[in-house]
Protein backbone atom coordinates (compact mmCIF):
# COMPACT_ATOMS: atom_id res chain seq x y z
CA UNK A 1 38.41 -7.15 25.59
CA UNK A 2 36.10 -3.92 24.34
CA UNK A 3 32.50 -4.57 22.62
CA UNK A 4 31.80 -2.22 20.59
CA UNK A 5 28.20 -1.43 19.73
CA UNK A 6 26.74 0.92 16.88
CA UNK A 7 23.35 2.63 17.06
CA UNK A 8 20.94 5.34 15.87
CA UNK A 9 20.82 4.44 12.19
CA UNK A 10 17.89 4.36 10.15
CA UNK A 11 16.03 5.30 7.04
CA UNK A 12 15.67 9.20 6.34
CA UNK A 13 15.04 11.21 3.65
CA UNK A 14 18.10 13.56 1.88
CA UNK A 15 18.49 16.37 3.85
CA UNK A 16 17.63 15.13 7.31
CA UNK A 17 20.10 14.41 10.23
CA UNK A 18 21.13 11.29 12.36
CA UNK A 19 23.17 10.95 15.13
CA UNK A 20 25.07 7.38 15.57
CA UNK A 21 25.96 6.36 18.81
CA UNK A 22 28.98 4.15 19.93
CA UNK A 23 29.38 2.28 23.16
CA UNK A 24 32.04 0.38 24.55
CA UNK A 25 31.96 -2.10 26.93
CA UNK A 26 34.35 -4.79 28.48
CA UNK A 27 37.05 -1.86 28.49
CA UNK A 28 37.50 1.61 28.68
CA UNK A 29 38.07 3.88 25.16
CA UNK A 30 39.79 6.99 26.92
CA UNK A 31 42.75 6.35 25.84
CA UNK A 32 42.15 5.31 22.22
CA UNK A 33 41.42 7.01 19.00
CA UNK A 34 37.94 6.13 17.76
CA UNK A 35 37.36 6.18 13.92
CA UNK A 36 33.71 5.66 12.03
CA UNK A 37 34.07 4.06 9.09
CA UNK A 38 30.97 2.66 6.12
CA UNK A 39 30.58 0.00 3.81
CA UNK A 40 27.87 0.68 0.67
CA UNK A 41 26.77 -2.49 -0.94
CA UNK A 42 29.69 -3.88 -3.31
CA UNK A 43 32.19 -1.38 -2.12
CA UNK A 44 35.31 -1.54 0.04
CA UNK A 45 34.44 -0.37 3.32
CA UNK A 46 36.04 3.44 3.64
CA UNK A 47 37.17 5.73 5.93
CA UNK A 48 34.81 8.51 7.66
CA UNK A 49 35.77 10.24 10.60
CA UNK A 50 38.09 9.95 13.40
CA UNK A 51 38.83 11.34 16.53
CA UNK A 52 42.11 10.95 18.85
CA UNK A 53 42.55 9.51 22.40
CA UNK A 54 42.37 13.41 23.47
CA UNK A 55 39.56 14.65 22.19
CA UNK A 56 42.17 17.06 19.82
CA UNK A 57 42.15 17.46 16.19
CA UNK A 58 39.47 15.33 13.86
CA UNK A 59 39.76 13.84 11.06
CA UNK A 60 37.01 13.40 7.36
CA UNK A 61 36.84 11.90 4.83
CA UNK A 62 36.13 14.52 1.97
CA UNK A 63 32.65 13.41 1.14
CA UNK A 64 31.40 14.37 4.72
CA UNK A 65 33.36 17.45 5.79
CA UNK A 66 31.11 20.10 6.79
CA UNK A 67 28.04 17.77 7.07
CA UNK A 68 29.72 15.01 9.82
CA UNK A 69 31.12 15.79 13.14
CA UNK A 70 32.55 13.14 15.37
CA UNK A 71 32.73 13.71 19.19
CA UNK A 72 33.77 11.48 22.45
CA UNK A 73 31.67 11.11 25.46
CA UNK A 74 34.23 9.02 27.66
CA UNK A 75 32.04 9.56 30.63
CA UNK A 76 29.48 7.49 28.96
CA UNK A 77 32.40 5.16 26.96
CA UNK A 78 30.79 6.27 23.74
CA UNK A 79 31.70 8.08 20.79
CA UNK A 80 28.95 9.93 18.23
CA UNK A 81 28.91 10.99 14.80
CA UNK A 82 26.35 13.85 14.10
CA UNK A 83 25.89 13.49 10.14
CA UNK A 84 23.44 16.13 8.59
CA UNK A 85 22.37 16.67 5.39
CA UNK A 86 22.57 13.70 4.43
CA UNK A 87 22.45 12.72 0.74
CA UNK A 88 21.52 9.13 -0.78
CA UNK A 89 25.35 8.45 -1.75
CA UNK A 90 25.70 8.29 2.18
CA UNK A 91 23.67 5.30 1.88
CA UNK A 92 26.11 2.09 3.88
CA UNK A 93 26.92 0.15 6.81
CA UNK A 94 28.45 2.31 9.50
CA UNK A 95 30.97 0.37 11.86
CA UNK A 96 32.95 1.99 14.97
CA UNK A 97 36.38 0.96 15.72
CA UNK A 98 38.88 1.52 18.21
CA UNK A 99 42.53 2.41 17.20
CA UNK A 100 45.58 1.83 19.57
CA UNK A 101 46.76 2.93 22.80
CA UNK A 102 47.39 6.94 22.43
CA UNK A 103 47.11 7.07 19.03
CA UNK A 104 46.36 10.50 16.82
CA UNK A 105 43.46 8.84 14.85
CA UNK A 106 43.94 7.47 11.95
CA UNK A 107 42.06 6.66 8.14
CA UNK A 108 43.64 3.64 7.68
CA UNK A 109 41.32 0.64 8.74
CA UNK A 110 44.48 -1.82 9.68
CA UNK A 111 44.82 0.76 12.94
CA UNK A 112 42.14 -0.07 14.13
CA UNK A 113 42.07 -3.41 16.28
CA UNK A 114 38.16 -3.68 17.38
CA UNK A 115 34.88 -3.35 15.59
CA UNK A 116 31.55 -2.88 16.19
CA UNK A 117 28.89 -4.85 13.92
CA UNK A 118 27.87 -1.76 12.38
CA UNK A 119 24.16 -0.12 11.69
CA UNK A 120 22.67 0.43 8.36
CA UNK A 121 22.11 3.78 7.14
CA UNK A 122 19.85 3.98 4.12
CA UNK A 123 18.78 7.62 2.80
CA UNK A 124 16.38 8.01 0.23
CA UNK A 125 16.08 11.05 -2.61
């Protein structure tokens, strides 16, 4: 069973960059699509970016294209999301999860099977 595990968030100020960090542990993600995902206070939690087992084409959600970039470090069983200028709206809970065997990626959270316990991200204006 994989244990996923969510770091690098913080408070910055709009405008500045993070970089979250996922790693797995307990089982290999190689093979499986990795999606990031956030939950703002009172809000469903939504769909961010996601990657497929391959490495090949990624996925965004609209409100972070061209600012987010998701990548896959399976070497270190980890997958990143570089966010930049970030704005206060980003403001949420950002969870990892891993999708199933092969898959393409997906933005749909019931494909993904395992979660991390997220990290908050809190920007201020």
């Amino acid at each position: 069973q994989v244990q996923l595990v969510e770091s690098g968030g913080g408070l910055v100020q709009a405008g500045d960059s993070l970089r979250l960090s996922c790693t797995a542990s307990g089982s290999t993600i190689t093979w499986y699509p990795m999606g990031w995902f956030r939950q703002a206070p009172a809000k469903e939690r939504e769909f961010v970016a996601a990657i497929p087992w391959n490495g090949g084409r990624t996925y965004y959600a609209d409100s972070v294209k061209g600012r987010f970039t998701i990548s896959r470090d399976n070497a270190k069983n980890a997958v990143n999301l570089q966010m930049n200028s970030l704005k206060p709206v980003d403001t949420a809970v950002y969870y990892c999860a891993r999708g199933p065997y092969r898959g393409g990626g997906s933005i749909q959270l019931a494909e993904y099977d395992y979660w991390g316990q997220g990290t908050q991200v809190t920007v201020s204006s």
